[in-house]
Protein backbone atom coordinates (compact mmCIF):
# COMPACT_ATOMS: atom_id res chain seq x y z
CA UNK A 1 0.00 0.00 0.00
CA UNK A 2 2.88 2.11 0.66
CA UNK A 3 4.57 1.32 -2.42
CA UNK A 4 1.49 2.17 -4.55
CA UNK A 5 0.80 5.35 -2.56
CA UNK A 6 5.19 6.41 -3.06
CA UNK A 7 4.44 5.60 -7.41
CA UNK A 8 1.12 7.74 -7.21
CA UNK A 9 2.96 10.60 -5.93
CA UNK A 10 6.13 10.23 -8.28
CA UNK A 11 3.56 10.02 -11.02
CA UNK A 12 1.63 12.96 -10.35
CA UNK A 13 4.51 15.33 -9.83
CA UNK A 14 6.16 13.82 -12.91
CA UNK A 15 2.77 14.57 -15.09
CA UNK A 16 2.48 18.17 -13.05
CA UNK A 17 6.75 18.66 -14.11
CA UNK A 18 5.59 18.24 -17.35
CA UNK A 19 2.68 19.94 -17.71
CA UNK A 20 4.90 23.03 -16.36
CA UNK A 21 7.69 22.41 -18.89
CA UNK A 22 5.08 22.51 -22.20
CA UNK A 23 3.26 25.63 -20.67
CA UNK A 24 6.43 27.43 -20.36
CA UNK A 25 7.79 26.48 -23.39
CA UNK A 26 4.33 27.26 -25.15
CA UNK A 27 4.63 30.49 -23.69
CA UNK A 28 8.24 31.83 -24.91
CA UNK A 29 7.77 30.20 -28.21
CA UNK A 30 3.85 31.81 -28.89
CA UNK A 31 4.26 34.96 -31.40
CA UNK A 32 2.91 37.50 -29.02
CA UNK A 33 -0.39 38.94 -30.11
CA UNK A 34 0.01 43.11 -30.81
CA UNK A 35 -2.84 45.30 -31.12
CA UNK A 36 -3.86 46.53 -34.34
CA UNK A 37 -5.02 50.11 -35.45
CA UNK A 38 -6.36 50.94 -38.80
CA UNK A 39 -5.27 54.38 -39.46
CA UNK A 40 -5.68 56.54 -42.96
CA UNK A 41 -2.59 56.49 -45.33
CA UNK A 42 -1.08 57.73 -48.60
CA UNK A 43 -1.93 55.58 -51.57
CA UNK A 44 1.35 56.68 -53.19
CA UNK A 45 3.74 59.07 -53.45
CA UNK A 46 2.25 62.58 -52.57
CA UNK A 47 4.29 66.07 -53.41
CA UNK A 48 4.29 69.33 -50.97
CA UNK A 49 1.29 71.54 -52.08
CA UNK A 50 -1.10 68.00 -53.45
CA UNK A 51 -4.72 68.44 -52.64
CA UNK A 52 -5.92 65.39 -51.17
CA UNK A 53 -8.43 63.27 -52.95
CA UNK A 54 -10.27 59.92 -52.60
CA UNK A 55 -7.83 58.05 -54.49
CA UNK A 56 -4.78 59.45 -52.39
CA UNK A 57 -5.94 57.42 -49.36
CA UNK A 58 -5.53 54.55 -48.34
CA UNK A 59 -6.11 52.21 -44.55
CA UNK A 60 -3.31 50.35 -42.89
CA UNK A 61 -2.65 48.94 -39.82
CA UNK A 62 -0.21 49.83 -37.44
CA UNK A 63 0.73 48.16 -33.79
CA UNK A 64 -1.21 51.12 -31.31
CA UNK A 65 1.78 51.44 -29.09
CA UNK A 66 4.01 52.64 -32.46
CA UNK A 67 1.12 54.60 -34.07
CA UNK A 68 2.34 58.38 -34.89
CA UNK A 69 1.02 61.24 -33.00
CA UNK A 70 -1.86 62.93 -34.82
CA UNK A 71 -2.96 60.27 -37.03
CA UNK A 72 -6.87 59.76 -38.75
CA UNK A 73 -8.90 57.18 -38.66
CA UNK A 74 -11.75 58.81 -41.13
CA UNK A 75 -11.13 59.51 -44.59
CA UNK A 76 -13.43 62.32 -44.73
CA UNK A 77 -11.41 64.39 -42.50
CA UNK A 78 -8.53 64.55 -44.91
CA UNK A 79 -10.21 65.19 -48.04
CA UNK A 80 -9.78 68.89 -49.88
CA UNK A 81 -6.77 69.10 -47.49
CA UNK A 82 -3.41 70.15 -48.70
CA UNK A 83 0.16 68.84 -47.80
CA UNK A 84 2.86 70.89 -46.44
CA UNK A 85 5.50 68.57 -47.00
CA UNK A 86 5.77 65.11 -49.06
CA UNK A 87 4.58 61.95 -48.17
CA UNK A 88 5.77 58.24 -49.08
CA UNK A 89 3.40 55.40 -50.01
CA UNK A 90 1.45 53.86 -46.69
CA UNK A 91 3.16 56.44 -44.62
CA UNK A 92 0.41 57.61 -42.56
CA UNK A 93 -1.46 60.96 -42.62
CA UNK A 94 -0.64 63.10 -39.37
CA UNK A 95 -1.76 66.28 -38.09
CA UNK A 96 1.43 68.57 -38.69
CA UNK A 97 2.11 67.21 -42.46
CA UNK A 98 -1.40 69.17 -43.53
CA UNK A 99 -2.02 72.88 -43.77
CA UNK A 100 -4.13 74.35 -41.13
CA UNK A 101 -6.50 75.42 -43.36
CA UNK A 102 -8.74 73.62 -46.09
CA UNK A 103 -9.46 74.30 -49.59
CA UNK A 104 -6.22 75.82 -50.39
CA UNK A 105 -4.73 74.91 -53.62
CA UNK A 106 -1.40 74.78 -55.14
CA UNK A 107 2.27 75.22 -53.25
CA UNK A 108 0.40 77.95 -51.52
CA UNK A 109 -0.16 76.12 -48.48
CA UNK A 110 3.39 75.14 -47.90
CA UNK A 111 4.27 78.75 -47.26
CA UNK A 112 4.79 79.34 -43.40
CA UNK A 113 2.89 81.97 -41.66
CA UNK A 114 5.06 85.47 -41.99
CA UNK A 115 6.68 83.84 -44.94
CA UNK A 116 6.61 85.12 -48.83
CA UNK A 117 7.84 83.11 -51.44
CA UNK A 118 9.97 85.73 -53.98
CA UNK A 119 12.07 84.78 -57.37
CA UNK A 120 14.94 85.15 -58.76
CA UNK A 121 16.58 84.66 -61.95
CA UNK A 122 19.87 82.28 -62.09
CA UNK A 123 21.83 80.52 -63.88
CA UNK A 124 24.38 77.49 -63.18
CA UNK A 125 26.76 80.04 -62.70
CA UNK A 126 25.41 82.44 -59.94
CA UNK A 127 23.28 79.05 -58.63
CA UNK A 128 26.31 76.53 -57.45
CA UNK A 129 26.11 74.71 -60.80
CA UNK A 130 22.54 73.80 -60.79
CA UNK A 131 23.31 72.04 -57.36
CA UNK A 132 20.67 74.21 -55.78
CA UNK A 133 17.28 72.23 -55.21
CA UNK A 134 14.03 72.46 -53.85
CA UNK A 135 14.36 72.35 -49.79
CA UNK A 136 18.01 73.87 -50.07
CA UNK A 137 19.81 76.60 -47.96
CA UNK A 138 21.22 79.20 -49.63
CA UNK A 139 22.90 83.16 -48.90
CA UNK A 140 21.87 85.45 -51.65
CA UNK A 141 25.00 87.58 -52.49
CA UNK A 142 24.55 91.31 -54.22
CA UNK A 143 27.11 92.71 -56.68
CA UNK A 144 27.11 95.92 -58.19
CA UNK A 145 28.96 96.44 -61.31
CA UNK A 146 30.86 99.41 -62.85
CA UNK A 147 34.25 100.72 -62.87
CA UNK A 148 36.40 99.62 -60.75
CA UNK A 149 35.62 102.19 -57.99
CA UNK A 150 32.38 102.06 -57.97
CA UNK A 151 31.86 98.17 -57.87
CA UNK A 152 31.13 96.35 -55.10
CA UNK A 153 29.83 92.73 -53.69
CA UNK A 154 27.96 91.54 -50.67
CA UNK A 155 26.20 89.17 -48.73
CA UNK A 156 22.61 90.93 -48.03
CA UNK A 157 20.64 87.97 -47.21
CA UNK A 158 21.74 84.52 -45.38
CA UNK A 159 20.14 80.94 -44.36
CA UNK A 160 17.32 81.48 -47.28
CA UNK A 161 15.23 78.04 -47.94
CA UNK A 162 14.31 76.97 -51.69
CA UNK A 163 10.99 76.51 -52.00
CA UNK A 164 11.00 75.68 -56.22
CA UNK A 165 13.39 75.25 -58.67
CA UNK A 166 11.43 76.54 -61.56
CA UNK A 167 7.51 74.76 -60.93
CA UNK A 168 9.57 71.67 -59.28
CA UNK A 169 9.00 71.54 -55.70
CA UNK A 170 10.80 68.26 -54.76
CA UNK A 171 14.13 66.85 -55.05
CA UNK A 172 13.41 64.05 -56.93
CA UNK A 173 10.49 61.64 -58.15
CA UNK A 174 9.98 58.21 -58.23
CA UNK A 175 7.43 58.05 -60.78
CA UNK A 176 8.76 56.41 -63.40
CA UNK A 177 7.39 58.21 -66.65
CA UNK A 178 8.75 61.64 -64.65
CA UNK A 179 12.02 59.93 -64.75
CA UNK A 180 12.04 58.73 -68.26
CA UNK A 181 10.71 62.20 -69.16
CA UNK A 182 13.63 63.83 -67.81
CA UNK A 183 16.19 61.45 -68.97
CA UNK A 184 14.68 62.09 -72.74
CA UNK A 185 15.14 65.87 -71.59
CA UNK A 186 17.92 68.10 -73.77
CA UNK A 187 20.26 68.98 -71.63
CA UNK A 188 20.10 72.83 -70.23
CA UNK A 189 22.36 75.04 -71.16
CA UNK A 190 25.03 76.30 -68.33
CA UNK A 191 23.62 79.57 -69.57
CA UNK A 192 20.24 79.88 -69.32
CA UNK A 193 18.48 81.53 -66.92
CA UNK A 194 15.43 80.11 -64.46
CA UNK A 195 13.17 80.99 -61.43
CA UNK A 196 14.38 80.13 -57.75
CA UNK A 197 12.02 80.46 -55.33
CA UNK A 198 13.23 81.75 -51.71
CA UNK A 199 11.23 81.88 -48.52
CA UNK A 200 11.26 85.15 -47.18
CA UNK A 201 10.17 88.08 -44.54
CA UNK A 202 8.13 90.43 -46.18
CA UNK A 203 11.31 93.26 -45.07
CA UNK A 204 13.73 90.58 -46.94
CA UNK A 205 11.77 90.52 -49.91
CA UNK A 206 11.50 94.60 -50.37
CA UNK A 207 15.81 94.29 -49.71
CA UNK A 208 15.86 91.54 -52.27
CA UNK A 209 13.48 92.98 -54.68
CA UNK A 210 15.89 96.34 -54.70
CA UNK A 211 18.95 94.18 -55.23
CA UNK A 212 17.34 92.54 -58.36
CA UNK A 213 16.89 95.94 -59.85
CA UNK A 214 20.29 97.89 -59.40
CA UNK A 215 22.95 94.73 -59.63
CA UNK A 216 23.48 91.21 -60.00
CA UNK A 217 22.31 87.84 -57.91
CA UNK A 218 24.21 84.31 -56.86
CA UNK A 219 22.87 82.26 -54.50
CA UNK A 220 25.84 80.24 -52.87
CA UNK A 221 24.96 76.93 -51.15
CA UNK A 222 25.09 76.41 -47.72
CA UNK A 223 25.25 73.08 -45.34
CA UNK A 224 21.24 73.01 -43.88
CA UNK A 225 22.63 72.25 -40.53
CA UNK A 226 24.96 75.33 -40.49
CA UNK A 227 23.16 78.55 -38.77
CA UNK A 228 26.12 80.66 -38.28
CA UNK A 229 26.13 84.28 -39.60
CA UNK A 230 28.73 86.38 -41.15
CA UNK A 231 30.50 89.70 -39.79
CA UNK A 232 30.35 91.05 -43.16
CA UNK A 233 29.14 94.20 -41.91
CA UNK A 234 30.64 96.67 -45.11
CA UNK A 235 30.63 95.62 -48.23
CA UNK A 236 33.64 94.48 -50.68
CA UNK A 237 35.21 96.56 -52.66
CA UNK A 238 37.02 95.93 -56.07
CA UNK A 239 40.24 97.08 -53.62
CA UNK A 240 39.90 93.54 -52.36
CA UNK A 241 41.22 92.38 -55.80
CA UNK A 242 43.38 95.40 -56.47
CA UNK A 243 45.56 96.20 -53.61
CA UNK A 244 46.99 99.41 -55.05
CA UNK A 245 43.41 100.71 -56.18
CA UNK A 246 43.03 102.72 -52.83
CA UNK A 247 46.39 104.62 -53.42
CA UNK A 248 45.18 105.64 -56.66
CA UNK A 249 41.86 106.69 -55.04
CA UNK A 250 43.72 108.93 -52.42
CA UNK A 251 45.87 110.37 -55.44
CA UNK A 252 42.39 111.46 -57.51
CA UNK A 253 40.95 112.30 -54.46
CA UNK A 254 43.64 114.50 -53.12
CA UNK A 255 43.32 116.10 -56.69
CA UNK A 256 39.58 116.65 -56.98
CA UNK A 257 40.22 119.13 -53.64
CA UNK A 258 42.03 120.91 -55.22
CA UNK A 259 40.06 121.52 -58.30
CA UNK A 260 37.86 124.36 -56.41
CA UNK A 261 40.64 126.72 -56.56
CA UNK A 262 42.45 125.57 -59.54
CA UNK A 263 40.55 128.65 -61.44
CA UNK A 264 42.93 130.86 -59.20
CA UNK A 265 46.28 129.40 -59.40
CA UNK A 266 46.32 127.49 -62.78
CA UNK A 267 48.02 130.87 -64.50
CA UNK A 268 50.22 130.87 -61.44
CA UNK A 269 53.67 129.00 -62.69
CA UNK A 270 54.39 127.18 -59.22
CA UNK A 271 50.88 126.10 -58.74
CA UNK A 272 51.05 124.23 -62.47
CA UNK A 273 54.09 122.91 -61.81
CA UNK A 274 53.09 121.27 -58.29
CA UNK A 275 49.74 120.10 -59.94
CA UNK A 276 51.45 118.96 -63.33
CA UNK A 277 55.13 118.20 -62.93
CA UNK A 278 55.64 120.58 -65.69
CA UNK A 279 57.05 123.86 -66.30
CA UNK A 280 54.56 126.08 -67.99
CA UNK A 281 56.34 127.69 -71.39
CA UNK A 282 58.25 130.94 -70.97
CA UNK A 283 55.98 132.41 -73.97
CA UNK A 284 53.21 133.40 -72.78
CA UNK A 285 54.20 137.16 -72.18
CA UNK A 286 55.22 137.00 -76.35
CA UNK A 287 52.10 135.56 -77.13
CA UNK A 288 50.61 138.76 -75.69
CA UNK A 289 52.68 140.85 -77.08
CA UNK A 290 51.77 139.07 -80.22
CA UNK A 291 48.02 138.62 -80.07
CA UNK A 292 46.75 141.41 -77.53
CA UNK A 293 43.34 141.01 -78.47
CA UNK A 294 43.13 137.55 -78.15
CA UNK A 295 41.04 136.35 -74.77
CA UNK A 296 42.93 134.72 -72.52
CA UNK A 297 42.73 131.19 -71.37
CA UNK A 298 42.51 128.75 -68.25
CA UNK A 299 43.24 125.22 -68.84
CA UNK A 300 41.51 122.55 -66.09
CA UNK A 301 42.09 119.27 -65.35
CA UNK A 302 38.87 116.69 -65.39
CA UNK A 303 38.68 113.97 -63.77
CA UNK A 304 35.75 111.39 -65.13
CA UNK A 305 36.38 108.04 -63.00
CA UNK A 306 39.94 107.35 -64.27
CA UNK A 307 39.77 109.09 -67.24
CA UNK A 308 42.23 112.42 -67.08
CA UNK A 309 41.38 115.15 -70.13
CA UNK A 310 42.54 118.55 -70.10
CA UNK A 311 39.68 121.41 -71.35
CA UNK A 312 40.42 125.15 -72.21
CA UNK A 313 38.12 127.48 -71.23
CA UNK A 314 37.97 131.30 -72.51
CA UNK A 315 37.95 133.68 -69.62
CA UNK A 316 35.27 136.00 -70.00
CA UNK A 317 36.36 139.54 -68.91
């Protein structure tokens, strides 16, 4: 009785050891079951500025501990909305990739409030080679041309986003009759010209507007992540390329004072010869003598940029 009592035992903790070991083992080994949230998603690949439609949308399912912040579960709620930035296929619709207000067509939307979206005319060579695209930084640099005193070059703007490079507004597509459209494409000349658009203030736009009219504009590309600013607080000057330009400046300059009074000394010998290096002739009394009714003369030095003529003038008595 004993002996049939001890096997009982044995046998029930051996079935119970079991038992233990299979539900443990069924439990590590189980896939876990997640969750499942059926949110509203793109149906493919959506642009900045697209105007949602039925066909744009599409429902997934995503685990409810990973879903995004702001995401929609009706369809109705997107519709006539308009996308601020682009979108990949099944990535799902959230709150802050939509512009706060409805009904608002075109790249319009994307423009942030206190923003304006201004133009500019470049080429490869005042626009980094063409390397400038849609969601760039850029500094917009003024130059103003003329002779070599009066020309000049600086940075007037800085830390500018591209909002369109011509009526493109993203850096690349994945459709593929886009891509086979622009690989049929003739390829643009180095020369010609086309629209950037900048995001601006409305005060940078009137400075950048002004610039446009009265000189020339390169944007020069800039590293997004890079917020410094320059010091440049005066402009360059073509003196920066010419390092004896300013002593030829002080020379004119020093000259121009002392055109004022050059009507009263130019018939004086030792003011011609400091102003001229040159001895004035020893004729004039003889030509006097010679012509006495003939009016007499001043000669004065003009000074047009560089230029240096010499004009007689008949002094009236």
């Amino acid at each position: 009785m004993d002996r049939q009592k001890l096997l009982m035992i044995f046998g029930g903790a051996w079935v119970s050891a079991a038992l233990l070991t299979w539900l443990l083992y069924s439990a590590t080994t189980s896939t876990k079951q997640t969750k499942l949230v059926k949110v509203q998603a793109a149906a493919r690949d959506l642009s900045a500025g697209t105007k949602l439609r039925k066909g744009d949308l599409r429902v997934v399912e995503v685990p409810e501990k990973e879903q995004p912040r702001g995401v929609f579960a009706d369809e109705k709620v997107l519709l006539d909305k308009t996308l601020l930035f682009p979108v990949s296929m099944n990535e799902p619709m959230t709150q802050n990739k939509l512009a706060a207000m409805g009904g608002i067509e075109g790249v319009a939307a994307t423009i942030p409030q206190g923003k304006r979206a201004i133009s500019v005319q470049v080429t490869d060579a005042t626009s980094a080679a063409g390397l400038i695209l849609p969601r760039s930084h850029v500094d917009v640099v003024f130059t103003r041309s003329g002779t070599m005193t009066e020309a000049l070059s600086k940075v007037i703007l800085e830390d500018l986003t591209v909002l369109s490079v011509g009526r493109s507004t993203e850096v690349a597509t994945t459709d593929p009759k886009a891509v086979a459209a622009a690989a049929a494409a003739p390829i643009q000349s180095s020369t010609a010209s086309r629209a950037v658009t900048l995001l601006v203030t409305p005060e940078e736009s009137a400075k950048l507007e002004l610039a446009k009219n009265n000189g020339k504009i390169g944007l020069v590309l800039r590293n997004p992540l890079d917020t410094g600013r320059t010091t440049q607080d005066q402009p360059i000057y073509a003196d920066a390329l010419d390092p004896y330009l300013g002593a030829r400046k002080a020379r004119i300059a020093n000259l121009n004072q002392n055109l004022p009074g050059m009507a009263k000394t130019v018939n004086d010998d030792k003011a011609w010869d400091a102003l001229t290096g040159q001895k004035k002739s020893g004729k004039k009394s003889k030509e006097k003598e010679e012509e006495p009714n003939k009016p007499p003369q001043r000669v004065v030095d003009v000074f047009r940029g560089e230029k240096h003529v010499q004009e007689v003038f008949e002094k009236i008595k």
